[in-house]
Protein backbone atom coordinates (compact mmCIF):
# COMPACT_ATOMS: atom_id res chain seq x y z
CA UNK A 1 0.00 0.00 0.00
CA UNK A 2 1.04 3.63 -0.57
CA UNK A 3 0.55 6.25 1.39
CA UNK A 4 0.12 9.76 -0.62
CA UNK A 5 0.45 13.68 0.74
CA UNK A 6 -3.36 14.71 0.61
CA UNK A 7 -4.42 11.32 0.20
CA UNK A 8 -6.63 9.66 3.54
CA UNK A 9 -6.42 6.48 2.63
CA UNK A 10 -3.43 4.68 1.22
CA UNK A 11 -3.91 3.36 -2.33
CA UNK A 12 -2.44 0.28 -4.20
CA UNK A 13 -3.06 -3.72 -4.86
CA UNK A 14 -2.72 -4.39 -1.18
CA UNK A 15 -5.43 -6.58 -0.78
CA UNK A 16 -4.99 -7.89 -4.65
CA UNK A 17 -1.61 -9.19 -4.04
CA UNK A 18 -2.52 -10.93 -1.09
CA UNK A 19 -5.80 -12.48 -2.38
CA UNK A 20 -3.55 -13.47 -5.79
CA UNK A 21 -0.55 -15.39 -3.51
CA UNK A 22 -3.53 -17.14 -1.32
CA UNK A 23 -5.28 -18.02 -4.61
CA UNK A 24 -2.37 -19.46 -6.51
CA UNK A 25 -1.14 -21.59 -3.23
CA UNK A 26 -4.83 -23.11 -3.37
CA UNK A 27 -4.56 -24.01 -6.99
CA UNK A 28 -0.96 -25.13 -6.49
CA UNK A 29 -1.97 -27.29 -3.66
CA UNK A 30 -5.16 -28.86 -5.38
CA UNK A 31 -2.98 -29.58 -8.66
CA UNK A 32 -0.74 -31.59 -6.29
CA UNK A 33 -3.22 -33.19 -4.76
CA UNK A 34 -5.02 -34.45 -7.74
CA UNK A 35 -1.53 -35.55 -9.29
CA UNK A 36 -1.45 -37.37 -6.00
CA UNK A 37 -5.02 -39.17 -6.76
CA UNK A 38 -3.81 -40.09 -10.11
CA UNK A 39 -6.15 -37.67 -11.83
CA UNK A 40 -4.22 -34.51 -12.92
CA UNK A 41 -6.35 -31.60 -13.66
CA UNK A 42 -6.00 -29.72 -17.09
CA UNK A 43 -3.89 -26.60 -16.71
CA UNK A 44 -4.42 -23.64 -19.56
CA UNK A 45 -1.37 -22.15 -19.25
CA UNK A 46 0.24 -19.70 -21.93
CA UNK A 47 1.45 -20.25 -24.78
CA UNK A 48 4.33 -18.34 -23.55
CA UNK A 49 4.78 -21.31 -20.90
CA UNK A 50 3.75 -24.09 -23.28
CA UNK A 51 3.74 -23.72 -26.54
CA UNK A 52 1.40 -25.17 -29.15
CA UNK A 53 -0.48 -27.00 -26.37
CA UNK A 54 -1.88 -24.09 -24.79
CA UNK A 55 -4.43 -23.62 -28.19
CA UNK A 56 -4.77 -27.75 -28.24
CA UNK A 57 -5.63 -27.25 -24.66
CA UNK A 58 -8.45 -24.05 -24.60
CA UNK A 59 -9.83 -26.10 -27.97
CA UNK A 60 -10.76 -29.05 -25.88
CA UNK A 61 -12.17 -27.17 -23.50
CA UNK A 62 -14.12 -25.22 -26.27
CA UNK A 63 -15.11 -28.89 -27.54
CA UNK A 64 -16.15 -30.07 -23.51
CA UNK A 65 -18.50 -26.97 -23.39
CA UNK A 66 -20.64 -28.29 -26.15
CA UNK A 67 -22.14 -31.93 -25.19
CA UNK A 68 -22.23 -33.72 -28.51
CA UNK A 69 -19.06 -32.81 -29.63
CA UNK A 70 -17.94 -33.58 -26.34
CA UNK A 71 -19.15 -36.91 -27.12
CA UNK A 72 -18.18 -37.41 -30.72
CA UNK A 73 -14.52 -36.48 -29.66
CA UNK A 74 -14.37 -39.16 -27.47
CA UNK A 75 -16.36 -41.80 -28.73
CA UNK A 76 -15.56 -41.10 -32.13
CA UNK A 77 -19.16 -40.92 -32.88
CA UNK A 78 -22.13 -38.16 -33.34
CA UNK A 79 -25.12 -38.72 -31.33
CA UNK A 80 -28.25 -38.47 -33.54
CA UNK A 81 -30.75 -37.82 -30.48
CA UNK A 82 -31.83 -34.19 -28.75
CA UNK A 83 -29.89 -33.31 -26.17
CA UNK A 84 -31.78 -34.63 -23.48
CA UNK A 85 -31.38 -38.23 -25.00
CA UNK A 86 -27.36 -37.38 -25.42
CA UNK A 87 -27.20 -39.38 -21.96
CA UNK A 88 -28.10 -42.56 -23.34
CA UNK A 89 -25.57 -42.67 -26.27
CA UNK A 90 -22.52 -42.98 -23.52
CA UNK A 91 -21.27 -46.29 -23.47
């Protein structure tokens, strides 16, 4: 925080910078613990970070969003029913 001549009350990402370090120690922590269950979670990082798989990685998350192509991406196959029958096409 910064304290300004004139200024009451101190101004600055105080409060931001400690919510961001408590936020990414959760995440950090929950990433570990699901590598520790066997079941890693799916990270979007940059492309920056990570190259090429960053795009791979928002598209299949793009893909998740929508139901049947959720489904035709993984079972290789397009269900033909409304969406509230999609259930019944999972094997």
């Amino acid at each position: 925080m910064v304290s300004i001549d004139g200024l009451d009350d101190p101004v600055g990402p105080g409060s931001t910078i400690g919510f961001a370090a408590v936020a990414n120690a959760i995440k950090s922590q929950t990433a570990e613990a699901l590598v520790a269950l066997g079941t890693p979670p799916l990270v979007l990082s940059s492309s920056v970070v990570i190259g090429d798989a960053s795009a791979q990685r928002f598209d299949l998350i793009a893909t998740m969003s929508n139901p049947a192509g959720y489904l035709a991406s993984t079972t290789g196959r397009v269900p033909e029913t409304a969406w509230g029958d999609v259930a019944t096409t999972i094997p």
